[in-house]
PDB file of N, CA and C in Angstrom:
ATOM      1  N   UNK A   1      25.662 -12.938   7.576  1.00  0.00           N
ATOM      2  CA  UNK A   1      24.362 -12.843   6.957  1.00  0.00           C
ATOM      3  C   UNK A   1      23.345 -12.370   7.987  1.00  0.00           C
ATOM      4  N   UNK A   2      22.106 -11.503   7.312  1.00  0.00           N
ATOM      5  CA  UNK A   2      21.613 -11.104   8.291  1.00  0.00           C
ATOM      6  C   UNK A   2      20.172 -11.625   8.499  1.00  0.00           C
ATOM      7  N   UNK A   3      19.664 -12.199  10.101  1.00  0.00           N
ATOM      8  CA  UNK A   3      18.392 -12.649  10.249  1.00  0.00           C
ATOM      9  C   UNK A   3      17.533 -11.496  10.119  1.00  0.00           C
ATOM     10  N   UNK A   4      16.120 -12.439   9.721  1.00  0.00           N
ATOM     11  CA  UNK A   4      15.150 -11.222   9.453  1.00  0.00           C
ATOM     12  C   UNK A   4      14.795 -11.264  11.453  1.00  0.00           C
ATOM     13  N   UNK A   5      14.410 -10.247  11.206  1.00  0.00           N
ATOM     14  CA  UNK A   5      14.089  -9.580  12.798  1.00  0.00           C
ATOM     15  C   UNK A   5      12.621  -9.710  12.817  1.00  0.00           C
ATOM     16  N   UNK A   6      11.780  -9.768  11.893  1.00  0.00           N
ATOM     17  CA  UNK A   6      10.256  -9.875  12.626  1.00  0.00           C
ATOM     18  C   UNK A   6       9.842 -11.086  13.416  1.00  0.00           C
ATOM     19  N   UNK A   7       8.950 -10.516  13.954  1.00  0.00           N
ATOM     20  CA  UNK A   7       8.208 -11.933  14.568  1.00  0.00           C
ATOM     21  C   UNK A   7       7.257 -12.425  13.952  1.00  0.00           C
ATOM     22  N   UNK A   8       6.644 -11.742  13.060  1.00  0.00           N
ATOM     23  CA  UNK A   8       5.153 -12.504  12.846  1.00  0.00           C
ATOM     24  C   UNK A   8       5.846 -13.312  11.461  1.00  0.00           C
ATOM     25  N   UNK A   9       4.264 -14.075  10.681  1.00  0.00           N
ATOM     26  CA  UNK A   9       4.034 -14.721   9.978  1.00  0.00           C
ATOM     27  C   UNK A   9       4.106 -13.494   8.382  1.00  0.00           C
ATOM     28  N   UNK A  10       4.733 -13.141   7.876  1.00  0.00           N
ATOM     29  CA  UNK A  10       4.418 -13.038   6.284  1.00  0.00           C
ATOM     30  C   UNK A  10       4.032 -13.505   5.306  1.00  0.00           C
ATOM     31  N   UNK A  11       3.728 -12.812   4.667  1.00  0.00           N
ATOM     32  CA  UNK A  11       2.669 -13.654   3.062  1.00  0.00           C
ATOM     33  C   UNK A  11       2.658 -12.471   2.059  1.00  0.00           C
ATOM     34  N   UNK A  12       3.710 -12.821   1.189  1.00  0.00           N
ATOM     35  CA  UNK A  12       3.390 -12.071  -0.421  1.00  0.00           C
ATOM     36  C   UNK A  12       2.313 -11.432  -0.604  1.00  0.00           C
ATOM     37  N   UNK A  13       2.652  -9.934  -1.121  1.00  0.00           N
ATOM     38  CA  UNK A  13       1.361  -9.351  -1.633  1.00  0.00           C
ATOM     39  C   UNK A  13       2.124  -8.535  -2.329  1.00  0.00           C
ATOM     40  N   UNK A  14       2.162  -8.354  -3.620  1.00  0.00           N
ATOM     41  CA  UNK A  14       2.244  -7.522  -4.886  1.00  0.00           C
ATOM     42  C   UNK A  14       1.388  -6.779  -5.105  1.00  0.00           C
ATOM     43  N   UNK A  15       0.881  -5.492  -4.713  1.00  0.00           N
ATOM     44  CA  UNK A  15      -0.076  -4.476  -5.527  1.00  0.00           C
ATOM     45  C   UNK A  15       0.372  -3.008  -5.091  1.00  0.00           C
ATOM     46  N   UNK A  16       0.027  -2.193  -5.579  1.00  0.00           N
ATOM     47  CA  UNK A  16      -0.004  -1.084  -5.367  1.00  0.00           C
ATOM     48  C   UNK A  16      -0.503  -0.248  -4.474  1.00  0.00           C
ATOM     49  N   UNK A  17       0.207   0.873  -3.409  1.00  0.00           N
ATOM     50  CA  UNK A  17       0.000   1.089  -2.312  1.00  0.00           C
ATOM     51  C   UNK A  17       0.231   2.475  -2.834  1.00  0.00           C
ATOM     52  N   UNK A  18      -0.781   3.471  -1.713  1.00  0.00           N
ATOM     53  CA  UNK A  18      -0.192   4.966  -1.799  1.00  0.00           C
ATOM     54  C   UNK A  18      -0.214   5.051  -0.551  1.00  0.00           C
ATOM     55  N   UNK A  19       1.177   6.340  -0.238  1.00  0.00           N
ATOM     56  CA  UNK A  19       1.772   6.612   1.232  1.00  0.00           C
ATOM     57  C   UNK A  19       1.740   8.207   1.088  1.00  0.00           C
ATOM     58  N   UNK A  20       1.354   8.750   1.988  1.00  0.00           N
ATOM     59  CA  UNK A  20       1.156   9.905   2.111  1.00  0.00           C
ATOM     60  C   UNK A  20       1.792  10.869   3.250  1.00  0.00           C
ATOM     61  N   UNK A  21       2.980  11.416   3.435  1.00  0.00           N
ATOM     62  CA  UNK A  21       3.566  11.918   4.624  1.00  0.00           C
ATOM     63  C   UNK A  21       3.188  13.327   4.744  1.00  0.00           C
ATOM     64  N   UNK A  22       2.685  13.747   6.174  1.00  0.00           N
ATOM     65  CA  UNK A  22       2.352  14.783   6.451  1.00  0.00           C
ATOM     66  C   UNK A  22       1.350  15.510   5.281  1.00  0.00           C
ATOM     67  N   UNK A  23       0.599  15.050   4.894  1.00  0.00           N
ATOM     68  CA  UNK A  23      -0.199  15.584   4.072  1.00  0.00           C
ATOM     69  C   UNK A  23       0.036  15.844   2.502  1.00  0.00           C
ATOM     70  N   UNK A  24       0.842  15.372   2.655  1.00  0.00           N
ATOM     71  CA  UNK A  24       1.845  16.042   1.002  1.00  0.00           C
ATOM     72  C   UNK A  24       1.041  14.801  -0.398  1.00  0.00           C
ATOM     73  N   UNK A  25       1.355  15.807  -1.231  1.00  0.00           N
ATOM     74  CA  UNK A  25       0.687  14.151  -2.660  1.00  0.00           C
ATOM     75  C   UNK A  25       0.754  13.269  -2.127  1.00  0.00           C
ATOM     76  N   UNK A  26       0.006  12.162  -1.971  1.00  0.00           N
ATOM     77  CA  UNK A  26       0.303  11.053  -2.273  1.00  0.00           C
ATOM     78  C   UNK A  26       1.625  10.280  -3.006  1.00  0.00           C
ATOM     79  N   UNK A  27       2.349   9.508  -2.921  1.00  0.00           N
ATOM     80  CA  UNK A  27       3.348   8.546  -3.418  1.00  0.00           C
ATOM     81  C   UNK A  27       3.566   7.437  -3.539  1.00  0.00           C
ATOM     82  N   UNK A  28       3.180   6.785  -4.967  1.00  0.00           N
ATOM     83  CA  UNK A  28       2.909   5.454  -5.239  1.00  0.00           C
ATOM     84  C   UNK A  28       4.050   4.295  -5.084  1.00  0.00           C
ATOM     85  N   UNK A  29       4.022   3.286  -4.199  1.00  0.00           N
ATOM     86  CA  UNK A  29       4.465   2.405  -4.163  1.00  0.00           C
ATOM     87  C   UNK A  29       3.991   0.976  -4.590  1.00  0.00           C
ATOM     88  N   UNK A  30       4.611  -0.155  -4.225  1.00  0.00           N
ATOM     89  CA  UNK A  30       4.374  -1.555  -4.393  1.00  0.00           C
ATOM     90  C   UNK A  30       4.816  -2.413  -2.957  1.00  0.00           C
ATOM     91  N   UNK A  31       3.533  -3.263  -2.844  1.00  0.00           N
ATOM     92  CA  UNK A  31       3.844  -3.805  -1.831  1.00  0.00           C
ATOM     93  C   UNK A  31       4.522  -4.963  -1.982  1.00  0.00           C
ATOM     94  N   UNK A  32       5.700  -5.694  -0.975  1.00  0.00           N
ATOM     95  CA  UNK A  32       6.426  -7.103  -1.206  1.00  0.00           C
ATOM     96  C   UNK A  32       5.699  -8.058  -0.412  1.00  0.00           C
ATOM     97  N   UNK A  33       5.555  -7.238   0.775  1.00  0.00           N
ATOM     98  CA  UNK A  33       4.983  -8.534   1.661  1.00  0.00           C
ATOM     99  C   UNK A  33       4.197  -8.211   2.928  1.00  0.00           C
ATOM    100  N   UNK A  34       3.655  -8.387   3.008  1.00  0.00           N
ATOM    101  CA  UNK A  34       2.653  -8.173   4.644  1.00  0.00           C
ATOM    102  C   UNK A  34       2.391  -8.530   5.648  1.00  0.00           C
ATOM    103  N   UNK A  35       1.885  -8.329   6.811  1.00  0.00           N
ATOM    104  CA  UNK A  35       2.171  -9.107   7.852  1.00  0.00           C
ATOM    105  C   UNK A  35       0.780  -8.916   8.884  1.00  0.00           C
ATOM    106  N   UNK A  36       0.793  -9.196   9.971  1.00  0.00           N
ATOM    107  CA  UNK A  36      -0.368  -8.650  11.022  1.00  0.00           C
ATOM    108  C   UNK A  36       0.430  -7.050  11.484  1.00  0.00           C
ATOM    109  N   UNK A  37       1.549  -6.901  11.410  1.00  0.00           N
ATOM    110  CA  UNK A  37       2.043  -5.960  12.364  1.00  0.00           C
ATOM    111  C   UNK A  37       2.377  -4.329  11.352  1.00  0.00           C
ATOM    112  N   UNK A  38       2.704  -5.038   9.831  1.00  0.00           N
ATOM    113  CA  UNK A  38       3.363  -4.300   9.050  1.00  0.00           C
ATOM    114  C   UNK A  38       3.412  -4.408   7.919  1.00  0.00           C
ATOM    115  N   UNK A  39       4.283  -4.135   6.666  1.00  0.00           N
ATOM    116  CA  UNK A  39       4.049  -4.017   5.363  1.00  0.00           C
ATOM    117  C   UNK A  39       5.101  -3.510   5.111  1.00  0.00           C
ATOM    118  N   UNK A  40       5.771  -4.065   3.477  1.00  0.00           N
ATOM    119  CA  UNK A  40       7.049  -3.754   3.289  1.00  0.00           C
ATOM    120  C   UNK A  40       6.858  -3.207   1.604  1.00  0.00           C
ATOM    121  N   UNK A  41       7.275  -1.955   1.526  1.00  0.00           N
ATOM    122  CA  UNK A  41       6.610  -1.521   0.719  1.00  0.00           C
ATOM    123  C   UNK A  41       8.398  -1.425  -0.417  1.00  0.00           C
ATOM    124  N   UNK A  42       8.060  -1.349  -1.865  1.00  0.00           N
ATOM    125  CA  UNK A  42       9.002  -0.336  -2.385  1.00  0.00           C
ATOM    126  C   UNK A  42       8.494   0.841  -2.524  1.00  0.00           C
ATOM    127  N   UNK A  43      10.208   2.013  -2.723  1.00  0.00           N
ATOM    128  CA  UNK A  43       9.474   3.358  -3.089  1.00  0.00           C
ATOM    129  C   UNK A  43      11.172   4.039  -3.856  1.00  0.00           C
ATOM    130  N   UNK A  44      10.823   4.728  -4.816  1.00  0.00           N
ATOM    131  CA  UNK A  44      12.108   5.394  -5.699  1.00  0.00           C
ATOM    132  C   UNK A  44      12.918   5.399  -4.619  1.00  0.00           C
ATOM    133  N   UNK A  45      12.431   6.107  -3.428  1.00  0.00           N
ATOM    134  CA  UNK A  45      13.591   7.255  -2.590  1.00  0.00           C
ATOM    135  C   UNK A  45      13.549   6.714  -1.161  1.00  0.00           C
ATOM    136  N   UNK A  46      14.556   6.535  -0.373  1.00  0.00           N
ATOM    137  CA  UNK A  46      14.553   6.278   0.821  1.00  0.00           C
ATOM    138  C   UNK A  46      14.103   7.416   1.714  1.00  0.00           C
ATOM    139  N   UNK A  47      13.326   6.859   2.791  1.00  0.00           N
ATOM    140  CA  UNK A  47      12.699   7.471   3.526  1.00  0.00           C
ATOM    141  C   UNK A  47      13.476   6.965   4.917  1.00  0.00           C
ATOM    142  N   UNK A  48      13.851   7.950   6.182  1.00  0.00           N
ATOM    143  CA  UNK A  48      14.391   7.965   7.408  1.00  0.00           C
ATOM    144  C   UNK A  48      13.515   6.692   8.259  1.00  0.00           C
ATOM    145  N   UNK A  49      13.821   5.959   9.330  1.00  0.00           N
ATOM    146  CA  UNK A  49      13.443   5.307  10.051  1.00  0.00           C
ATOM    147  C   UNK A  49      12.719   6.492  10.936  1.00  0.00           C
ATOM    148  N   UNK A  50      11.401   5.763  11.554  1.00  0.00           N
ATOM    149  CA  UNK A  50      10.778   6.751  12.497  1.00  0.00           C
ATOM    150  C   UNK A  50       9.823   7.724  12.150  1.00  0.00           C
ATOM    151  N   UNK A  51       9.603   7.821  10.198  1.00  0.00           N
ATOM    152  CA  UNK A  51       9.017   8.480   9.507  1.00  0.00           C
ATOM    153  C   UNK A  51       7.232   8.016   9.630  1.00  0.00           C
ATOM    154  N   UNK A  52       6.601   8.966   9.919  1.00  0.00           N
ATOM    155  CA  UNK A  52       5.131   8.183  10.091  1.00  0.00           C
ATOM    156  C   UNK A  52       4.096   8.786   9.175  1.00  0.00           C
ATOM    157  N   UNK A  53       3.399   7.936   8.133  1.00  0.00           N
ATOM    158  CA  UNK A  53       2.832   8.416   7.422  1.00  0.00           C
ATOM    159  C   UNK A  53       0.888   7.486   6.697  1.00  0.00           C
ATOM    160  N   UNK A  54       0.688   7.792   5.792  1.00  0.00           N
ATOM    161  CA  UNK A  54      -0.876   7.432   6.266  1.00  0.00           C
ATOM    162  C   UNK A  54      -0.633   6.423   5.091  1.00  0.00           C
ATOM    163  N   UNK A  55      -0.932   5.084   5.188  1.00  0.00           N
ATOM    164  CA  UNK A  55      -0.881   4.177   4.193  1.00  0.00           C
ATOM    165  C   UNK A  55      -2.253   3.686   3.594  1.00  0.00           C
ATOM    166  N   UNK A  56      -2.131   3.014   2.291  1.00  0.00           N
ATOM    167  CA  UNK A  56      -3.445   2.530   1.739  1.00  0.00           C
ATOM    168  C   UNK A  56      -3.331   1.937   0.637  1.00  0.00           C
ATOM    169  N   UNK A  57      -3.929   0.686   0.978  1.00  0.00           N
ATOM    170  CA  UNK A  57      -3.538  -0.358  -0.300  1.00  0.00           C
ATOM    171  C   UNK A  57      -4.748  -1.659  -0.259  1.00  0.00           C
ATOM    172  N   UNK A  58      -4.863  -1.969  -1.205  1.00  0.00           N
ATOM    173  CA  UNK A  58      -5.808  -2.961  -1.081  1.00  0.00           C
ATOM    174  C   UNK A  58      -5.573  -4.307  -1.408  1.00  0.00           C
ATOM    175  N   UNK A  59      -6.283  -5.522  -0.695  1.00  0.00           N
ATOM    176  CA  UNK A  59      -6.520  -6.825  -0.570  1.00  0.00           C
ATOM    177  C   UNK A  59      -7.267  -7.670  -1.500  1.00  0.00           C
ATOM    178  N   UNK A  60      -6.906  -8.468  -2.364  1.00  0.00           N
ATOM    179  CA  UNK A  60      -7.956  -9.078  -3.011  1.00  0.00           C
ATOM    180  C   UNK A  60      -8.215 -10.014  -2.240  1.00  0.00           C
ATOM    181  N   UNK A  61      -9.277 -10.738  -1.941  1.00  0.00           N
ATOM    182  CA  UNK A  61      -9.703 -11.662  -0.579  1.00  0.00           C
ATOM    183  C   UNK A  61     -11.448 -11.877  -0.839  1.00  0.00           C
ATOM    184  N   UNK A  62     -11.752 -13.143  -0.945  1.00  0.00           N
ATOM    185  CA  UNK A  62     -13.240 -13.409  -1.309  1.00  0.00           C
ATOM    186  C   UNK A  62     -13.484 -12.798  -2.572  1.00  0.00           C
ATOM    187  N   UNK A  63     -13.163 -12.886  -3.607  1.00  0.00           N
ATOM    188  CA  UNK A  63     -13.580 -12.316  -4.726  1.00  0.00           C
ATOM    189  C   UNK A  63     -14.035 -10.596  -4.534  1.00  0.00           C
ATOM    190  N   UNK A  64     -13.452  -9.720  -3.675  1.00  0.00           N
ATOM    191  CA  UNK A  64     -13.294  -8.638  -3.447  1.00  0.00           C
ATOM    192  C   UNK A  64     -12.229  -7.436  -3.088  1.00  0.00           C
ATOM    193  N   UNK A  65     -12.091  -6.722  -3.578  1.00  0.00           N
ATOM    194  CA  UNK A  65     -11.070  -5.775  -3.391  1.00  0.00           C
ATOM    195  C   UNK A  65     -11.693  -5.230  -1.978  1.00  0.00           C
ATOM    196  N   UNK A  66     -10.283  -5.573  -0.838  1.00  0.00           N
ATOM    197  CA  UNK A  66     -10.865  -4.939   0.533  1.00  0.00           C
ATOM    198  C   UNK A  66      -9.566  -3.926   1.072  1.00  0.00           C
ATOM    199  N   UNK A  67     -10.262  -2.538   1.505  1.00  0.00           N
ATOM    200  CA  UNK A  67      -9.142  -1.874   1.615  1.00  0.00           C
ATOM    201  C   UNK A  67      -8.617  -1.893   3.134  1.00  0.00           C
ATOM    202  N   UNK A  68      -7.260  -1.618   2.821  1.00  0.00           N
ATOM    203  CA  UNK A  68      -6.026  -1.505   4.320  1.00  0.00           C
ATOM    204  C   UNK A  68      -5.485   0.026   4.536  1.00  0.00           C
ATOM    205  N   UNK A  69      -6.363   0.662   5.395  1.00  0.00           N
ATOM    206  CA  UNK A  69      -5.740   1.836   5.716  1.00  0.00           C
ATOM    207  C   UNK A  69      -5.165   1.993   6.982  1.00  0.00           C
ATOM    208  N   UNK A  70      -4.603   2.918   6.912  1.00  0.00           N
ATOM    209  CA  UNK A  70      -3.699   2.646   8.754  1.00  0.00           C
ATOM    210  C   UNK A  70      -2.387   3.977   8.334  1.00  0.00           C
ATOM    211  N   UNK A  71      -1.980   4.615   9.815  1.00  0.00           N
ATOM    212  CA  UNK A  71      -0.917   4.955   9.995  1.00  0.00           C
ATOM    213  C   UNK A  71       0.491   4.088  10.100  1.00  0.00           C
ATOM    214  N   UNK A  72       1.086   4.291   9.734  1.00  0.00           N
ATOM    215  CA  UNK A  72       2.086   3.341   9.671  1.00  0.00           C
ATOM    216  C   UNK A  72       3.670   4.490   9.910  1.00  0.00           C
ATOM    217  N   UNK A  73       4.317   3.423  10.385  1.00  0.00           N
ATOM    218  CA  UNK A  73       5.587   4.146  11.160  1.00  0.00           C
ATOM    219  C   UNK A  73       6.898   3.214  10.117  1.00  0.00           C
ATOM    220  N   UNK A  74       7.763   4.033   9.536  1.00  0.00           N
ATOM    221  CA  UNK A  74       8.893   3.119   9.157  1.00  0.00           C
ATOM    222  C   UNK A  74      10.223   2.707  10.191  1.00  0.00           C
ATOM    223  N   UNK A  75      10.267   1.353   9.939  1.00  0.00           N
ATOM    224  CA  UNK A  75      11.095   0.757  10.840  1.00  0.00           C
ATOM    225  C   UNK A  75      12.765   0.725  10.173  1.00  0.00           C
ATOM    226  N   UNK A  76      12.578   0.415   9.050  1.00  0.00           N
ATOM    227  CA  UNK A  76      13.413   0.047   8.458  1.00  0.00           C
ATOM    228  C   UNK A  76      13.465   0.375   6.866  1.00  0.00           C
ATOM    229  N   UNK A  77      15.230   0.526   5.984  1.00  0.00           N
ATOM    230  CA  UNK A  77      15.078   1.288   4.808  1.00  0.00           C
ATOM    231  C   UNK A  77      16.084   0.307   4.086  1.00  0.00           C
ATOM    232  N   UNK A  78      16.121  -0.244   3.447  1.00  0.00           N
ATOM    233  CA  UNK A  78      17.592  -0.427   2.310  1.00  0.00           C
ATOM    234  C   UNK A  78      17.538  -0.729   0.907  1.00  0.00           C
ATOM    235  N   UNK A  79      18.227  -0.484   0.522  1.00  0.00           N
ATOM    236  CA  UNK A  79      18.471  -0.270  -0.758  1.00  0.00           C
ATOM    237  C   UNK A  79      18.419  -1.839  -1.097  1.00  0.00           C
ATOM    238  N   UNK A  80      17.757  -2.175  -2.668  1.00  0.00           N
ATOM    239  CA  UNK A  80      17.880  -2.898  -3.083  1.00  0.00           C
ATOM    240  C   UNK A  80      17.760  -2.760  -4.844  1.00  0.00           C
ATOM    241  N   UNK A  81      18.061  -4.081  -5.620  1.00  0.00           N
ATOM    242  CA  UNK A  81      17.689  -3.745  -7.234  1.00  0.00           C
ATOM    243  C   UNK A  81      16.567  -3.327  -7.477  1.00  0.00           C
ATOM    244  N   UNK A  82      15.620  -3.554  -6.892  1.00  0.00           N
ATOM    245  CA  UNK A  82      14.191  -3.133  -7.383  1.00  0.00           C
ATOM    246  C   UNK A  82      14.157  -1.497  -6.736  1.00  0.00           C
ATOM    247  N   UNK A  83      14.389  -0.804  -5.775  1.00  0.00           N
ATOM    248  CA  UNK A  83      14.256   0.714  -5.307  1.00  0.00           C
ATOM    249  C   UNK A  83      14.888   0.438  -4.100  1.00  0.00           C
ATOM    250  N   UNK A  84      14.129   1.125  -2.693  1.00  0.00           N
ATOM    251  CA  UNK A  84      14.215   1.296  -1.548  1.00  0.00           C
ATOM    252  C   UNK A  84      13.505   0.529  -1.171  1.00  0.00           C
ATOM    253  N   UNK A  85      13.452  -0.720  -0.261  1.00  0.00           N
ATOM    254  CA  UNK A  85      12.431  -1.654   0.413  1.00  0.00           C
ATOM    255  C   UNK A  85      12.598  -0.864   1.690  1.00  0.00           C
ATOM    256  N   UNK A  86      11.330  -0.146   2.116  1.00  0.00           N
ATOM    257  CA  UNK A  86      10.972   0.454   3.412  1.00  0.00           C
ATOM    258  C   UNK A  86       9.771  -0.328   4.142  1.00  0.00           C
ATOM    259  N   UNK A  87      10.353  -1.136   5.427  1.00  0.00           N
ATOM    260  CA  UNK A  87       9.382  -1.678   5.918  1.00  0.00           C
ATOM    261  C   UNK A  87       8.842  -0.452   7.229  1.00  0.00           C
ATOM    262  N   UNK A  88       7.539  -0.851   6.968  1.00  0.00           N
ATOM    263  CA  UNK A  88       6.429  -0.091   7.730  1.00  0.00           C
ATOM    264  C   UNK A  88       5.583  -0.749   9.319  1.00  0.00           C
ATOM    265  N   UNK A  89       5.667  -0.628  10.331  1.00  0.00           N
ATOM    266  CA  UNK A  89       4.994  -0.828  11.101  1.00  0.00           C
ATOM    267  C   UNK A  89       3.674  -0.371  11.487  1.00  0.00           C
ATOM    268  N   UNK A  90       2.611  -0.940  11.561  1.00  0.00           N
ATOM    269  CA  UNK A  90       1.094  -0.243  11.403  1.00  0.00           C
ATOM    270  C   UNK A  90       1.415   0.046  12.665  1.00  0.00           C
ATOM    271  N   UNK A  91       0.473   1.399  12.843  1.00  0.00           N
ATOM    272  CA  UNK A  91      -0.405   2.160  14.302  1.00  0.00           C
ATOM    273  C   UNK A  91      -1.552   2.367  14.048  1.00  0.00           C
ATOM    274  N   UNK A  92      -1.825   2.065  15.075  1.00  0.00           N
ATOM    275  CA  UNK A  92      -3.507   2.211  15.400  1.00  0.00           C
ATOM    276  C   UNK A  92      -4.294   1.579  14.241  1.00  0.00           C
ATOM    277  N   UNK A  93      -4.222   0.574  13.863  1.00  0.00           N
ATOM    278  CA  UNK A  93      -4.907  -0.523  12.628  1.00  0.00           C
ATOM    279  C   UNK A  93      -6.320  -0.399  13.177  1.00  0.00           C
ATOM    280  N   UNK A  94      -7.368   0.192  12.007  1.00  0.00           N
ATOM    281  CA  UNK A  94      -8.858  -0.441  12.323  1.00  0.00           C
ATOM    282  C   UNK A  94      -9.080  -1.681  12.591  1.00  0.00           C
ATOM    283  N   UNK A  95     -10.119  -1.970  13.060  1.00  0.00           N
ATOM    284  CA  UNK A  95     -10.843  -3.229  13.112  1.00  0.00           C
ATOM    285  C   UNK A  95     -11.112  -3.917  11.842  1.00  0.00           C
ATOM    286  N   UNK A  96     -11.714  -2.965  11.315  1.00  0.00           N
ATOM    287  CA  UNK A  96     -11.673  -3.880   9.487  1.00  0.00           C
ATOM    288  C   UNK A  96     -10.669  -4.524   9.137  1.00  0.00           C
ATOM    289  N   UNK A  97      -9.698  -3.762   8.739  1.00  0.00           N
ATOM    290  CA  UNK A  97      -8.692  -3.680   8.155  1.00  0.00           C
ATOM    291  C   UNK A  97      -7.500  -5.155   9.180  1.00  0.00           C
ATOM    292  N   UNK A  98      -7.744  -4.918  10.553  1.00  0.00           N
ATOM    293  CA  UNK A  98      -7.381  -6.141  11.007  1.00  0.00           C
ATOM    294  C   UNK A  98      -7.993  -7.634  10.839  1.00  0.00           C
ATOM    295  N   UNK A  99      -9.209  -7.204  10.628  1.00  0.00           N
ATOM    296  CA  UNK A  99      -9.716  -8.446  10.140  1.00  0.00           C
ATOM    297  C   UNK A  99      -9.733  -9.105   8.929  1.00  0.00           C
ATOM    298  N   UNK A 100      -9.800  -8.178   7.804  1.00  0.00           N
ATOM    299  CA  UNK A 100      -8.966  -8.319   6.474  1.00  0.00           C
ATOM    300  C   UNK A 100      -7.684  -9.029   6.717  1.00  0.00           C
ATOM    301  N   UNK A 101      -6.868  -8.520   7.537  1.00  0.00           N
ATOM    302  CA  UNK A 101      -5.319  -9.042   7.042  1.00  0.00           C
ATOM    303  C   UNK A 101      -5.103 -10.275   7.996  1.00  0.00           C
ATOM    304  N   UNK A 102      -6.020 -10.595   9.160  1.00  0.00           N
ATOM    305  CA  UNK A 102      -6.111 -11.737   9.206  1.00  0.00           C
ATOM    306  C   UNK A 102      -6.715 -12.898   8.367  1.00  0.00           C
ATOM    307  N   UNK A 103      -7.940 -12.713   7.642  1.00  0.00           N
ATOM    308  CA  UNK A 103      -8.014 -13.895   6.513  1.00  0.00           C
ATOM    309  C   UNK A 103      -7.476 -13.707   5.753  1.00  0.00           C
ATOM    310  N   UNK A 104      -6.638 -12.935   5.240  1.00  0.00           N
ATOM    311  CA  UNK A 104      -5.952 -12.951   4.217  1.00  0.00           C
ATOM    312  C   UNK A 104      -4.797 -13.724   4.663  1.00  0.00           C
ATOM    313  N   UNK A 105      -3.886 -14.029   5.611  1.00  0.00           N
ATOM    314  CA  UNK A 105      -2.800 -14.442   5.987  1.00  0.00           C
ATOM    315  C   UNK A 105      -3.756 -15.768   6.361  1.00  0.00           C
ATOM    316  N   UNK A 106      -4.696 -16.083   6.389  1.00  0.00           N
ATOM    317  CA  UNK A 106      -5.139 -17.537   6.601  1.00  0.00           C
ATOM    318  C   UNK A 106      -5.483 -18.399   5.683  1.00  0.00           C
TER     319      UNK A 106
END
């Protein structure tokens, strides 16, 4: 059986995310779960490890929709019943957006 490999703390988040590689449409996903470091998104189609693309999804938190944008790098891909669970590693996270996903995980 296999351990999960992250380090941080996760916390459920179900909503809808768009990922955008190299400029191309947009491509709607769903998020499973989130983290300080990353985000584990579904998506129809598997995407390569190492793939880096522009993410954006939003937080409900204080009776407000707060948004999470960030580059994000995929770490990891597998197949599951629901699609492809591709987890994402953020780069270069704003300040907002870090501070968002810290009260939100609090």
């Amino acid at each position: 059986m296999r351990s999960d490999q992250r380090n941080t703390v996760r916390k459920i988040l179900k909503v809808r995310a768009l990922l955008s590689i190299d400029g191309s449409e947009p491509l709607v996903a769903r998020t499973l779960d989130v983290g300080a470091d990353g985000v584990c998104l579904v998506l129809d189609n598997p995407l390569p490890a190492g793939t880096v693309a522009d993410l954006y999804f939003e937080i409900f938190h204080d009776g407000k929709l707060r948004p999470i944008t960030s580059r994000a790098k995929v770490q990891n891909c597998i197949l599951s019943n629901a699609g492809f669970k591709v987890g994402f590693q953020f780069l270069n996270l704003e300040l907002a957006s870090v501070t968002i996903l810290s009260k939100y995980m609090h």
